[in-house]
C-alpha atoms as a PDB file:
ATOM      1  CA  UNK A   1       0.000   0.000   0.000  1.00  0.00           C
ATOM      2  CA  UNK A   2       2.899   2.077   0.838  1.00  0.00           C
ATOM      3  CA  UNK A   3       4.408   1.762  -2.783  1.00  0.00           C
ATOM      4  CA  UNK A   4       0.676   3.106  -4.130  1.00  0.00           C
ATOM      5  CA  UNK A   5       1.325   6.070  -2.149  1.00  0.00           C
ATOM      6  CA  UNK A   6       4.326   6.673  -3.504  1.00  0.00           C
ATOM      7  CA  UNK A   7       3.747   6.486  -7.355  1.00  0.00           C
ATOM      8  CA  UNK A   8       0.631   8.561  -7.125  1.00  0.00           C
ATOM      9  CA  UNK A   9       2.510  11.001  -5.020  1.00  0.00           C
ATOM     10  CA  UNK A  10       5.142  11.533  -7.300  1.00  0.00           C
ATOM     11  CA  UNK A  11       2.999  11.021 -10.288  1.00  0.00           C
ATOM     12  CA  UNK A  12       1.193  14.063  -8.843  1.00  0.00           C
ATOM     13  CA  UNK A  13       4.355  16.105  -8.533  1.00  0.00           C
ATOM     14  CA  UNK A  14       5.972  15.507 -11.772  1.00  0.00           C
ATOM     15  CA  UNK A  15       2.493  16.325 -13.617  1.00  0.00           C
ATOM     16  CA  UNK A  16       1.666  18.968 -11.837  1.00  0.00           C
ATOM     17  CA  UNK A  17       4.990  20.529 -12.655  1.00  0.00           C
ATOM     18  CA  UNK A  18       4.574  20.006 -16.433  1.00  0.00           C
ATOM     19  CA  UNK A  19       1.245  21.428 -16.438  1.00  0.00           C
ATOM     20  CA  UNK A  20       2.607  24.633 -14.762  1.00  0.00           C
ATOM     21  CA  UNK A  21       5.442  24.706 -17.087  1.00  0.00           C
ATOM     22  CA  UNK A  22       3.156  24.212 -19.936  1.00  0.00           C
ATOM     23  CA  UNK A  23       0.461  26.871 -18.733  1.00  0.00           C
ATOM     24  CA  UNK A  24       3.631  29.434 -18.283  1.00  0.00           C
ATOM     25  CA  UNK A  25       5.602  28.293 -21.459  1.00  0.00           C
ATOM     26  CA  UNK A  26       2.887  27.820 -24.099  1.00  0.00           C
ATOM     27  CA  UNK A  27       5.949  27.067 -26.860  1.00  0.00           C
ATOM     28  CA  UNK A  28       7.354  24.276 -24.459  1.00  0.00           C
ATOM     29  CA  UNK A  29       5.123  20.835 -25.564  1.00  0.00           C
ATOM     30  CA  UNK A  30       5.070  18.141 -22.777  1.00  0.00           C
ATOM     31  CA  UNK A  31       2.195  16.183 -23.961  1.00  0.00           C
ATOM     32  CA  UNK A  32       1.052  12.640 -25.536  1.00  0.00           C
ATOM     33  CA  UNK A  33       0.992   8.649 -24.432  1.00  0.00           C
ATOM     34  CA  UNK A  34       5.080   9.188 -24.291  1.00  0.00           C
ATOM     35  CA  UNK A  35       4.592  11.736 -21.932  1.00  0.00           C
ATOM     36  CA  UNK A  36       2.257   9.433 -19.628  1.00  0.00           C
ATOM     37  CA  UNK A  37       4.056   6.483 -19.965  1.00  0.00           C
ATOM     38  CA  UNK A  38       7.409   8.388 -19.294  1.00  0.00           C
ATOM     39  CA  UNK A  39       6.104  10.015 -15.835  1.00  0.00           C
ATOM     40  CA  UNK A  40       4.056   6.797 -14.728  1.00  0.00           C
ATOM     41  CA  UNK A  41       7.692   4.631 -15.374  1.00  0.00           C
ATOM     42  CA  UNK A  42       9.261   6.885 -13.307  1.00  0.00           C
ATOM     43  CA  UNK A  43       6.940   7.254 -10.568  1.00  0.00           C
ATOM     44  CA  UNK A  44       7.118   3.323 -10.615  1.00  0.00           C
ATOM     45  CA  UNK A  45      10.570   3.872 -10.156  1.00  0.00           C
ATOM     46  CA  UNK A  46      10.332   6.258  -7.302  1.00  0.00           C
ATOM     47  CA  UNK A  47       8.221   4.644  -5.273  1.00  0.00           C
ATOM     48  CA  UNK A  48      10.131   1.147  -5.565  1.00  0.00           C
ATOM     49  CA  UNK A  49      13.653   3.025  -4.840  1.00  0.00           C
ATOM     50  CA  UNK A  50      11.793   4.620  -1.818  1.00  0.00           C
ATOM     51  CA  UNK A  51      10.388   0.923  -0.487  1.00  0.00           C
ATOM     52  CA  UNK A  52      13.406  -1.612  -1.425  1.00  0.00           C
ATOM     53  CA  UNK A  53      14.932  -2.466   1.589  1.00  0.00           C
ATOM     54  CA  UNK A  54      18.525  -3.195   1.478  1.00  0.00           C
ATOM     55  CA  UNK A  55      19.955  -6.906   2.081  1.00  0.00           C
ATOM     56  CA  UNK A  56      23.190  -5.310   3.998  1.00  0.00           C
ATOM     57  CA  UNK A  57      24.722  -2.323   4.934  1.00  0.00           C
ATOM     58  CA  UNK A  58      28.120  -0.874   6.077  1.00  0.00           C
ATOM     59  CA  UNK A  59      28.655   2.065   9.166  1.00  0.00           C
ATOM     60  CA  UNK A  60      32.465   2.592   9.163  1.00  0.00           C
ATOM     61  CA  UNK A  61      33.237   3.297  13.248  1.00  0.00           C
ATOM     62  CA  UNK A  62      34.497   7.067  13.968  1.00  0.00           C
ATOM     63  CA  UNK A  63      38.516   6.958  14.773  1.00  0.00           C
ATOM     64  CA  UNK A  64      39.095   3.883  13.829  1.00  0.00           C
ATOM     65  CA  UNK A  65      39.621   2.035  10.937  1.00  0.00           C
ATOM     66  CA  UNK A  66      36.465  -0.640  11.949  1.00  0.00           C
ATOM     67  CA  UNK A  67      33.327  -1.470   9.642  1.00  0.00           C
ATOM     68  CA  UNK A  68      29.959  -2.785  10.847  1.00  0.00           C
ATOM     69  CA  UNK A  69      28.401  -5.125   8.774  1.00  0.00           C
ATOM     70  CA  UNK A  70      24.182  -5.162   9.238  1.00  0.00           C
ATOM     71  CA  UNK A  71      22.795  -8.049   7.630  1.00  0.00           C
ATOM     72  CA  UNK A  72      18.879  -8.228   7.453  1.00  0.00           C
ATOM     73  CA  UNK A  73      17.307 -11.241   6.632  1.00  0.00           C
ATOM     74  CA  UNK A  74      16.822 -14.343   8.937  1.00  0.00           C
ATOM     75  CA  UNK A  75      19.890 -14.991  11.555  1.00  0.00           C
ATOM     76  CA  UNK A  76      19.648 -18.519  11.179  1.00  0.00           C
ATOM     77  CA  UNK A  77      20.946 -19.092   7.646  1.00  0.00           C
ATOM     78  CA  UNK A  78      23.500 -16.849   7.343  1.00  0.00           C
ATOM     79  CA  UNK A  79      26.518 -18.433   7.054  1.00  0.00           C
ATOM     80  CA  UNK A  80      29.873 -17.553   9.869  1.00  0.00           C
ATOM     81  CA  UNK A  81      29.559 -17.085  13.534  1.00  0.00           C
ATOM     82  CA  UNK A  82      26.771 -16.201  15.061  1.00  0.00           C
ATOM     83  CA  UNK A  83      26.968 -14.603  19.183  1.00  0.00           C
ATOM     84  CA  UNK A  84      23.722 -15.000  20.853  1.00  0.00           C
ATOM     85  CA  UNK A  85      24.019 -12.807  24.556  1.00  0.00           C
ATOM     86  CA  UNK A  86      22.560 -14.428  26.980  1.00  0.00           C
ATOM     87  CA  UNK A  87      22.844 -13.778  31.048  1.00  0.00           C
ATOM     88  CA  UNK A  88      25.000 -15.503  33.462  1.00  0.00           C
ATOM     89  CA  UNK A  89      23.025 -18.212  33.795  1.00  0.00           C
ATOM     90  CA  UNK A  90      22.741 -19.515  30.592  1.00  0.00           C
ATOM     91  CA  UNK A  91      18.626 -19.914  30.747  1.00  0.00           C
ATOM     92  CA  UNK A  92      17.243 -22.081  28.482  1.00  0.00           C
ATOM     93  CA  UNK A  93      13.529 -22.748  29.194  1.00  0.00           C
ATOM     94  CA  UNK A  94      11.465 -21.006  27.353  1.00  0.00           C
ATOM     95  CA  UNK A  95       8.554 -18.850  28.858  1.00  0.00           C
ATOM     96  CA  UNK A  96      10.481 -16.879  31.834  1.00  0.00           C
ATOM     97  CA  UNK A  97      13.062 -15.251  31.954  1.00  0.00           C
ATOM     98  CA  UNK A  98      13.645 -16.807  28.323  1.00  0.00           C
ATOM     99  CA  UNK A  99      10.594 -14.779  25.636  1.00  0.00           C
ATOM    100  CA  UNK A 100      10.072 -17.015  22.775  1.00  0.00           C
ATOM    101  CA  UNK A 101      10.034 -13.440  20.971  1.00  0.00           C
ATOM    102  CA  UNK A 102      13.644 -12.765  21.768  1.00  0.00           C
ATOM    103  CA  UNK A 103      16.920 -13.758  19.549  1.00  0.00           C
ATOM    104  CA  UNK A 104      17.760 -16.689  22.248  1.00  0.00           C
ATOM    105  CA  UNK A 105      13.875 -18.206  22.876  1.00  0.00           C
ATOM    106  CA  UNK A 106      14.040 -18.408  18.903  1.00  0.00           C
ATOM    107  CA  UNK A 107      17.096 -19.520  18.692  1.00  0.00           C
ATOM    108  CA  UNK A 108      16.335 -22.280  21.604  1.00  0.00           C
ATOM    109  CA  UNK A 109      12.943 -23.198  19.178  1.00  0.00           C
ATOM    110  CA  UNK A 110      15.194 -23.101  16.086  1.00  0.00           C
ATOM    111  CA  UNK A 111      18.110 -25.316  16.870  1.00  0.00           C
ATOM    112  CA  UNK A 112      16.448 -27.262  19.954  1.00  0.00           C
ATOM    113  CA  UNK A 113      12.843 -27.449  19.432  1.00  0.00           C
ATOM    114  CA  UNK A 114      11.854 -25.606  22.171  1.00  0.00           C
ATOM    115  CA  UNK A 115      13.201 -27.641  24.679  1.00  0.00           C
ATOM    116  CA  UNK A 116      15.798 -26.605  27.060  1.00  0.00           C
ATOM    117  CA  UNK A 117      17.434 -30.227  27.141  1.00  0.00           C
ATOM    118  CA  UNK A 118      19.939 -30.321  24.858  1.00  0.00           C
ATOM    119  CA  UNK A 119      20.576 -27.333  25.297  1.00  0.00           C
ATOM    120  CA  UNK A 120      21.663 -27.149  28.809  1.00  0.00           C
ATOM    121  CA  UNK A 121      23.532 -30.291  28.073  1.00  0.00           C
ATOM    122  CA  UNK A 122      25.891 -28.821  25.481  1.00  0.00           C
ATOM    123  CA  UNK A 123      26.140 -26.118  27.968  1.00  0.00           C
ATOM    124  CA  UNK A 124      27.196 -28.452  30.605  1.00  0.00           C
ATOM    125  CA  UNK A 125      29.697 -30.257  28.845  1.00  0.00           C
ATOM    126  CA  UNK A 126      31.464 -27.061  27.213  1.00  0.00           C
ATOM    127  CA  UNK A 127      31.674 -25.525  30.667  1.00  0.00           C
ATOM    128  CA  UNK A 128      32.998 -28.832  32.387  1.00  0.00           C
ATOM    129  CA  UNK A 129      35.621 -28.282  34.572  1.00  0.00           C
ATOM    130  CA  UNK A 130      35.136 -24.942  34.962  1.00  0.00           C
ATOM    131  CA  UNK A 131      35.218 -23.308  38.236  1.00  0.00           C
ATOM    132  CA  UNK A 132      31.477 -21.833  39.088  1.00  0.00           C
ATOM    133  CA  UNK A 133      28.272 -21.598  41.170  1.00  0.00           C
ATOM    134  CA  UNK A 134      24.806 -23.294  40.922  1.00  0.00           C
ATOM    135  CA  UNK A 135      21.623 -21.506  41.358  1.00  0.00           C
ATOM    136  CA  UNK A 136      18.402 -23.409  42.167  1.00  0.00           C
ATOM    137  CA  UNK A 137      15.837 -22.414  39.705  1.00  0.00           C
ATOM    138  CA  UNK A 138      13.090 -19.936  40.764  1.00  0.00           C
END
């Protein structure tokens, strides 16, 4: 709906503008299917420009010689390392404190099902030997 409003906004624009350049210039000629499909192309154009949404895009850090990649698209099949922040305590069940709307409850539905299981196994056994405390679940 968004791309409507933009081609008959710019539409508008671009022949309202020939029609007061017309009225004021009688010798200049702006007329004719050529002249509609030319302004109705471009107003296509326009309002696709205005709602394509890029696939990536690069913010090169102040003082430093650093650039930040932002990928849009879906996390979970892009290809690399992925960092998922979690708390301390490495909460896996979903519900609370872990939202099935946040990055890690979909991430725990994604790659585990929904079920905090495996997860908390793998957990375990990376962080075997490790010094640490254990909290009793609330």
């Amino acid at each position: 709906m968004k791309t409507c409003g933009y081609i008959f906004s710019s539409f508008s624009i671009m022949f309202t503008l020939v029609k007061a350049i017309t009225h004021f210039f009688p010798s200049i000629k702006i007329e004719g299917l050529p002249f509609l499909i030319a302004i109705t192309c471009i107003s296509v154009g326009f309002a696709l420009k205005k709602v394509w949404k890029p696939s990536k895009i690069k913010i090169k850090t102040a003082q430093s010689d650093t650039i930040i990649e932002v990928l849009f698209g879906d996390l979970f099949v892009q290809s690399g390392i992925r960092i998922i922040a979690v708390n301390e305590f490495f909460d896996s069940k979903i519900g609370n404190p872990v939202s099935d709307k946040s990055l890690h409850g979909i991430f725990l539905q994604k790659c585990f099902g929904g079920s905090h299981l495996p997860f908390d196994q793998q957990v375990d056994e990376q962080l075997k030997g490790l010094d640490g405390e254990e909290f009793p679940e609330k």
